[in-house]
PDB file of N, CA and C in Angstrom:
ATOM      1  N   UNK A   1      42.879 -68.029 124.887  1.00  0.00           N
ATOM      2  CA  UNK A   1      42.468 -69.118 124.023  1.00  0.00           C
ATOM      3  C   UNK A   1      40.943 -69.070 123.873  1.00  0.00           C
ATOM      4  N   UNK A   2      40.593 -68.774 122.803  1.00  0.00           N
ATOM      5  CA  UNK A   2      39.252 -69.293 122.485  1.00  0.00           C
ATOM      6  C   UNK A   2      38.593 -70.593 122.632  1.00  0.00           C
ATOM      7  N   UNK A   3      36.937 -70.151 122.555  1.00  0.00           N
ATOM      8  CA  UNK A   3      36.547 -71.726 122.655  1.00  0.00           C
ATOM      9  C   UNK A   3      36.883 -73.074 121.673  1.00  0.00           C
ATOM     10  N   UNK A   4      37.257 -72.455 120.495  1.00  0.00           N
ATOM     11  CA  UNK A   4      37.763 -73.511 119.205  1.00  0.00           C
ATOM     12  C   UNK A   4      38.950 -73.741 119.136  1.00  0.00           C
ATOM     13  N   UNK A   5      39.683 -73.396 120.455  1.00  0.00           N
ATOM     14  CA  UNK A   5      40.524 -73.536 120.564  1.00  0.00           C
ATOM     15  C   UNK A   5      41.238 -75.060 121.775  1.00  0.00           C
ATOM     16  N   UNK A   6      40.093 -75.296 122.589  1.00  0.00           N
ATOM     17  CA  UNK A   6      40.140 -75.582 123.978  1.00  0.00           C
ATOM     18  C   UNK A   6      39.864 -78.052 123.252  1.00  0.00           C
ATOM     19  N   UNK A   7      41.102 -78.098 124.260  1.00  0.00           N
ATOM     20  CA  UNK A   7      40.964 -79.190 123.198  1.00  0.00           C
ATOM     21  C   UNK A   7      39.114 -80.350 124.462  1.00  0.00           C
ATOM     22  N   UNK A   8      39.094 -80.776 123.472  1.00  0.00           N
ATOM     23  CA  UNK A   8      38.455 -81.546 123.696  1.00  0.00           C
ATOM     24  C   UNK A   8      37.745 -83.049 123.659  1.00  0.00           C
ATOM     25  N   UNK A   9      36.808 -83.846 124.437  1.00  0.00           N
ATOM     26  CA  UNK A   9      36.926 -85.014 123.940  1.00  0.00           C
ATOM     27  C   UNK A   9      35.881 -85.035 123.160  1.00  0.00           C
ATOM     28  N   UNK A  10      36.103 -86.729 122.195  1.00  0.00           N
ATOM     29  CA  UNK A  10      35.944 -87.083 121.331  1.00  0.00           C
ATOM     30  C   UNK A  10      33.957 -87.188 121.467  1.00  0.00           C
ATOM     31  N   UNK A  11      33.516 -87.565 122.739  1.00  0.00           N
ATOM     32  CA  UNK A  11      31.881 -87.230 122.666  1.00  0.00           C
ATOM     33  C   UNK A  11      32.000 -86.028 122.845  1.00  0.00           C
ATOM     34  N   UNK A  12      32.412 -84.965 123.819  1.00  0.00           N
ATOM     35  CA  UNK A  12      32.275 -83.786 123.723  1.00  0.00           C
ATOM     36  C   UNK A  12      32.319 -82.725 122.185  1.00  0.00           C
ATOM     37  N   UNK A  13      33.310 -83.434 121.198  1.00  0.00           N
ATOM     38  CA  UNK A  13      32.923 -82.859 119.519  1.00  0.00           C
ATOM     39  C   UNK A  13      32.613 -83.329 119.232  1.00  0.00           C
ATOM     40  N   UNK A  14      31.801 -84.481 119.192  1.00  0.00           N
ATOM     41  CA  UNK A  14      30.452 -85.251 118.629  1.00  0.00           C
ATOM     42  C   UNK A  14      29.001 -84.470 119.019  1.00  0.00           C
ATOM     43  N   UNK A  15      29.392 -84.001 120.310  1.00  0.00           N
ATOM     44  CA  UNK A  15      28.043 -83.319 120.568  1.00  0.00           C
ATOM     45  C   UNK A  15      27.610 -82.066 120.243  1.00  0.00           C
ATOM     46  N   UNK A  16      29.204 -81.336 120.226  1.00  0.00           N
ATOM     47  CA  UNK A  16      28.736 -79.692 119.819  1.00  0.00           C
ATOM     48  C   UNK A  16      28.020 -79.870 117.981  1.00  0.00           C
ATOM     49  N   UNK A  17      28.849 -81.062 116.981  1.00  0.00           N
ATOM     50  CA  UNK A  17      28.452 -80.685 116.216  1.00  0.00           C
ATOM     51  C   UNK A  17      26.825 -81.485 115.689  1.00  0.00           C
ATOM     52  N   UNK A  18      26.290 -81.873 116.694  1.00  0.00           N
ATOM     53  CA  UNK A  18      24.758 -82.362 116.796  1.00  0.00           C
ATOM     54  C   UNK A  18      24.052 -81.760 117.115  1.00  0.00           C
ATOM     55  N   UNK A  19      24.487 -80.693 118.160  1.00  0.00           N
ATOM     56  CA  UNK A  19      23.855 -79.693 118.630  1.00  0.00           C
ATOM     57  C   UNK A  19      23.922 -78.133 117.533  1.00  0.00           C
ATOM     58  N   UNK A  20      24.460 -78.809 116.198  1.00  0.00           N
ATOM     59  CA  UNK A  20      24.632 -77.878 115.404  1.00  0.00           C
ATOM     60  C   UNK A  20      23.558 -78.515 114.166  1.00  0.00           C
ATOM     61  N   UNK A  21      23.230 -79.066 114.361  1.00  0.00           N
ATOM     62  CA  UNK A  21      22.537 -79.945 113.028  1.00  0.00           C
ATOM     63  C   UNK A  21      23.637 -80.714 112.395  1.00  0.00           C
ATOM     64  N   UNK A  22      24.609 -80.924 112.251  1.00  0.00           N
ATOM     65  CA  UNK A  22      25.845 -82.035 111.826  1.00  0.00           C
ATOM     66  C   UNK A  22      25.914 -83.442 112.220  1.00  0.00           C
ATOM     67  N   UNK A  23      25.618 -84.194 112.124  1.00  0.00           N
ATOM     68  CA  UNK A  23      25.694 -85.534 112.255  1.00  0.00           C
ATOM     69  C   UNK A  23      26.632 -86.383 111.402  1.00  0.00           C
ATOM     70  N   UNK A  24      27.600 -87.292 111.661  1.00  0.00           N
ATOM     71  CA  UNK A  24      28.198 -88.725 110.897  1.00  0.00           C
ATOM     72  C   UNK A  24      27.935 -89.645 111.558  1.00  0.00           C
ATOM     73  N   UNK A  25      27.799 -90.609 110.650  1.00  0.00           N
ATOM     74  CA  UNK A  25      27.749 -92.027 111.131  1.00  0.00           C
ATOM     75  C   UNK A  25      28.948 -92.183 111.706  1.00  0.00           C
ATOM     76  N   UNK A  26      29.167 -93.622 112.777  1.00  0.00           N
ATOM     77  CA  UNK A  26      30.225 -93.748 113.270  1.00  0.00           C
ATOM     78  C   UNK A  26      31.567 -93.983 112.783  1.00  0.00           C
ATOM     79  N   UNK A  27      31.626 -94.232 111.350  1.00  0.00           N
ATOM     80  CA  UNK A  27      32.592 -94.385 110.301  1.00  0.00           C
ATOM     81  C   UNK A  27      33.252 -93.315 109.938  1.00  0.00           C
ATOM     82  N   UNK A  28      32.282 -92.355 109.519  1.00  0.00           N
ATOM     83  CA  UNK A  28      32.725 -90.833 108.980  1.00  0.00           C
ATOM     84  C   UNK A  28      33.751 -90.196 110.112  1.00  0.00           C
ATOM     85  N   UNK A  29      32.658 -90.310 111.471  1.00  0.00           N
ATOM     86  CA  UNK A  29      33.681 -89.253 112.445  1.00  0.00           C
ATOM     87  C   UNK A  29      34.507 -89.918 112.617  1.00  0.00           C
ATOM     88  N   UNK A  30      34.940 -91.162 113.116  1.00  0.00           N
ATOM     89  CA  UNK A  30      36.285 -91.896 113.276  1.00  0.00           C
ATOM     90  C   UNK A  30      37.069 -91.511 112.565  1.00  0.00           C
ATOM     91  N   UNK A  31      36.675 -91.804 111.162  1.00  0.00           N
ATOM     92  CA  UNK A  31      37.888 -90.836 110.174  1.00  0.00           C
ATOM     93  C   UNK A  31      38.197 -89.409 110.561  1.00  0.00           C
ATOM     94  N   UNK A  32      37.333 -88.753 110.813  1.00  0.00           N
ATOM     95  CA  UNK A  32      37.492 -87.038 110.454  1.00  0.00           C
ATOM     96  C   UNK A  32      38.357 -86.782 112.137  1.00  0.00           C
ATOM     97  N   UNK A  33      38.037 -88.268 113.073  1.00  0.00           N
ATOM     98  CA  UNK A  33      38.627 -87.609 114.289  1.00  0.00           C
ATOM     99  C   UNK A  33      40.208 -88.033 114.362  1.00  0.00           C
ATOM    100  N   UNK A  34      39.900 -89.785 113.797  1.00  0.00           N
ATOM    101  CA  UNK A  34      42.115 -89.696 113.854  1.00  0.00           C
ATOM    102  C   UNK A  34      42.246 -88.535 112.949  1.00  0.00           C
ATOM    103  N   UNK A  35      41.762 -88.169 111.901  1.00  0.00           N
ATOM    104  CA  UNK A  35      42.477 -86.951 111.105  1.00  0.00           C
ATOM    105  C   UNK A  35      42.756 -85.852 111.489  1.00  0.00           C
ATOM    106  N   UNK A  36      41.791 -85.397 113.087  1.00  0.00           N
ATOM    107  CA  UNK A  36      41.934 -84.136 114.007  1.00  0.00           C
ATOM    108  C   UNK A  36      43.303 -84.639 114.634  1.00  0.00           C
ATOM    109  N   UNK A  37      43.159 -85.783 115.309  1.00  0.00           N
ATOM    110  CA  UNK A  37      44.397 -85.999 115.829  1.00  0.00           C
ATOM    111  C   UNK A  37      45.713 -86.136 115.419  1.00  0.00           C
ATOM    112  N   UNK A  38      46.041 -86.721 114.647  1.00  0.00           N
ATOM    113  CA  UNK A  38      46.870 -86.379 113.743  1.00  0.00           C
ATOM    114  C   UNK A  38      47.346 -84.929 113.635  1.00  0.00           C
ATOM    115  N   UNK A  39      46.280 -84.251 112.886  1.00  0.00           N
ATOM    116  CA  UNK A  39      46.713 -82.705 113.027  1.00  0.00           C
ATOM    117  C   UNK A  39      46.993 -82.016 114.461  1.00  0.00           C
ATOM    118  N   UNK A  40      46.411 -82.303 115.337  1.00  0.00           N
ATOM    119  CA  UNK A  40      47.045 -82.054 116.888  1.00  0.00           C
ATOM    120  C   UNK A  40      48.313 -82.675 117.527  1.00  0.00           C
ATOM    121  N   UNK A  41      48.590 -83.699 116.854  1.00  0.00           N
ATOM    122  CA  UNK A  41      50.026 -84.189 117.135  1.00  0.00           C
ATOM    123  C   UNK A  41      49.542 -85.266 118.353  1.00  0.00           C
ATOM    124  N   UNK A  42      48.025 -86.082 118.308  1.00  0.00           N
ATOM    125  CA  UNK A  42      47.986 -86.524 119.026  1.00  0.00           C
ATOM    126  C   UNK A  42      48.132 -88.134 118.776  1.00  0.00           C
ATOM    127  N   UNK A  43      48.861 -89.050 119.295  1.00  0.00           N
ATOM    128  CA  UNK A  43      49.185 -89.869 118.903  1.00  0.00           C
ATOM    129  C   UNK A  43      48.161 -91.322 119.414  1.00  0.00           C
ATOM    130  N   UNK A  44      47.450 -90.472 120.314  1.00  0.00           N
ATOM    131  CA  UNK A  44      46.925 -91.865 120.783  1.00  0.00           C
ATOM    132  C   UNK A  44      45.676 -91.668 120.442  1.00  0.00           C
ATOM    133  N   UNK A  45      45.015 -90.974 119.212  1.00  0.00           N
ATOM    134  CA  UNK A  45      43.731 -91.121 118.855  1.00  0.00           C
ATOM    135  C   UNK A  45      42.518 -91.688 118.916  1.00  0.00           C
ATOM    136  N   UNK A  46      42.836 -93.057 118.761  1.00  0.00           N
ATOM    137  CA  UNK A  46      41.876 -94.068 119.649  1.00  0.00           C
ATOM    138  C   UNK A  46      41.516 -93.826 120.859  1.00  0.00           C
ATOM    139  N   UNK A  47      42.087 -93.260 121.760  1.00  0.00           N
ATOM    140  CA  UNK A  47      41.804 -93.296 123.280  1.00  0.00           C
ATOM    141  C   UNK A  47      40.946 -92.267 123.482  1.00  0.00           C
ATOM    142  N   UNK A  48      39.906 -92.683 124.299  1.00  0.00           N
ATOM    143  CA  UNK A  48      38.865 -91.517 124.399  1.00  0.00           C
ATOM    144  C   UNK A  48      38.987 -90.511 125.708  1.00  0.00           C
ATOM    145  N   UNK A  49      40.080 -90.567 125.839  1.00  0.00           N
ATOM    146  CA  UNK A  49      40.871 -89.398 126.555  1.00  0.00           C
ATOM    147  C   UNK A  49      41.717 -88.171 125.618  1.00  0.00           C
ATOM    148  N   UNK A  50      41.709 -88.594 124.628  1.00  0.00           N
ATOM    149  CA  UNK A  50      43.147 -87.661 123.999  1.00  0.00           C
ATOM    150  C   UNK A  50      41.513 -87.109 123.112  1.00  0.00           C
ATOM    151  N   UNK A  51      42.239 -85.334 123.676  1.00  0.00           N
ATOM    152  CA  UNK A  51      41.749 -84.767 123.070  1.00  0.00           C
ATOM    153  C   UNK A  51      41.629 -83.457 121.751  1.00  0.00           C
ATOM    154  N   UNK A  52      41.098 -83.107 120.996  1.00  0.00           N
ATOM    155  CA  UNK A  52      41.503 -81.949 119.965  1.00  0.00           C
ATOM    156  C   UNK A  52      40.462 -80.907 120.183  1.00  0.00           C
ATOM    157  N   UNK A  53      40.686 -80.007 119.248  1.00  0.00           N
ATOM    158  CA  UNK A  53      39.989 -78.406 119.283  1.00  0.00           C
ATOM    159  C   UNK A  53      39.071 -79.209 118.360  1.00  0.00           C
ATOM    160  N   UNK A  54      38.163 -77.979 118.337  1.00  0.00           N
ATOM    161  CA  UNK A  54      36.744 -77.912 117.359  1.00  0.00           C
ATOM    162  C   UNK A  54      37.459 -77.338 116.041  1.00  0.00           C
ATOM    163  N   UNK A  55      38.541 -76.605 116.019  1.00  0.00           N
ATOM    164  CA  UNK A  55      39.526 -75.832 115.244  1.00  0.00           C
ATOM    165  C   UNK A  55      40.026 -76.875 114.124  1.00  0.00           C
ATOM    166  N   UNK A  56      40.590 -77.753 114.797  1.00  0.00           N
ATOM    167  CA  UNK A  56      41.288 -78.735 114.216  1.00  0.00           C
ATOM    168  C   UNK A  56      40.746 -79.960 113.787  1.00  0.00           C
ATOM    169  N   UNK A  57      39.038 -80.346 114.339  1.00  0.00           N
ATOM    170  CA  UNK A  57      38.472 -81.088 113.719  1.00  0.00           C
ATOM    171  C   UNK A  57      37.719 -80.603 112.271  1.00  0.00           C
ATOM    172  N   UNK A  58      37.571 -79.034 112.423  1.00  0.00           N
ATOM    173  CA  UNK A  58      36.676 -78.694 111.136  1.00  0.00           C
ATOM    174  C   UNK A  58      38.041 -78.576 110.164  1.00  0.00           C
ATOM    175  N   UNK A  59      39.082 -78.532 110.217  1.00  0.00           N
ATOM    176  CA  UNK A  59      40.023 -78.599 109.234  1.00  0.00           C
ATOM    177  C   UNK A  59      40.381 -79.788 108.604  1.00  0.00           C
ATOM    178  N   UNK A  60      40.139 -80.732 109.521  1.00  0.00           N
ATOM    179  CA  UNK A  60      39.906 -82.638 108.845  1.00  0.00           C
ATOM    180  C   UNK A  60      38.506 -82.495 108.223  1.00  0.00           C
ATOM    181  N   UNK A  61      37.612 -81.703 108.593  1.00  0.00           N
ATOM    182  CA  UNK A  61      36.550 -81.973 108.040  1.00  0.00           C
ATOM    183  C   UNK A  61      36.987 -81.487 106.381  1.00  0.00           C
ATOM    184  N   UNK A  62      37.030 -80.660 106.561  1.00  0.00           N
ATOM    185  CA  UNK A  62      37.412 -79.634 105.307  1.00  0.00           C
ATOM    186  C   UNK A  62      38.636 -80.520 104.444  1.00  0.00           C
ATOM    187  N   UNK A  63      39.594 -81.000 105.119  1.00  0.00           N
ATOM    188  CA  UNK A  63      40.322 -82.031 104.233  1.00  0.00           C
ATOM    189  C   UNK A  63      39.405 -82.750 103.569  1.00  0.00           C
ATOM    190  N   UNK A  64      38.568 -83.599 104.445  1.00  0.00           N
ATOM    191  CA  UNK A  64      38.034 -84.892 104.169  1.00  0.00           C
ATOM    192  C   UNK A  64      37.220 -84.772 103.127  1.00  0.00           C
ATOM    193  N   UNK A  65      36.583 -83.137 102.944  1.00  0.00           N
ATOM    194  CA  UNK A  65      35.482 -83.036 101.883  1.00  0.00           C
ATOM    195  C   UNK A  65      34.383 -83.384 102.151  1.00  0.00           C
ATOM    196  N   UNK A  66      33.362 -83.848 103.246  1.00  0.00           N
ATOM    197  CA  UNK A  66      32.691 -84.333 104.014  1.00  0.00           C
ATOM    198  C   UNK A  66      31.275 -83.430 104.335  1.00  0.00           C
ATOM    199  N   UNK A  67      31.539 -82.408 104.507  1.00  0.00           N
ATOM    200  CA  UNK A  67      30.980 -81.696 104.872  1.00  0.00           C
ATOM    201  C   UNK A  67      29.835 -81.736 104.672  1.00  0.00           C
TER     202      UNK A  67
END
């Protein structure tokens, strides 16, 4: 498994993509993150335990048009 693969939490992909120059307000990522979850089959999205890939958040991103 790759690293974009490895799920993770919700500050932990807040930070890689800050540490990328990417920033959302707290509105944007909420969206783009239930939308990771969702696509991970994760049901408890809200909880800042349940976690997704970097994989599966840039594909909500890419839904969302956001970018």
């Amino acid at each position: 498994m790759d690293d974009l693969e490895c799920k993770r939490l919700r500050h932990e992909i807040r930070e890689i993509f800050a540490n990328i120059g990417i920033t959302y307000n707290a509105g944007k990522f909420e969206g783009v993150w239930l939308r990771a979850c969702q696509i991970e089959g994760v049901s408890r999205g809200i909880d800042s335990d349940a976690g997704v890939c970097v994989k599966s958040f840039l594909q909500a991103v890419k839904e969302m048009d956001i970018a």
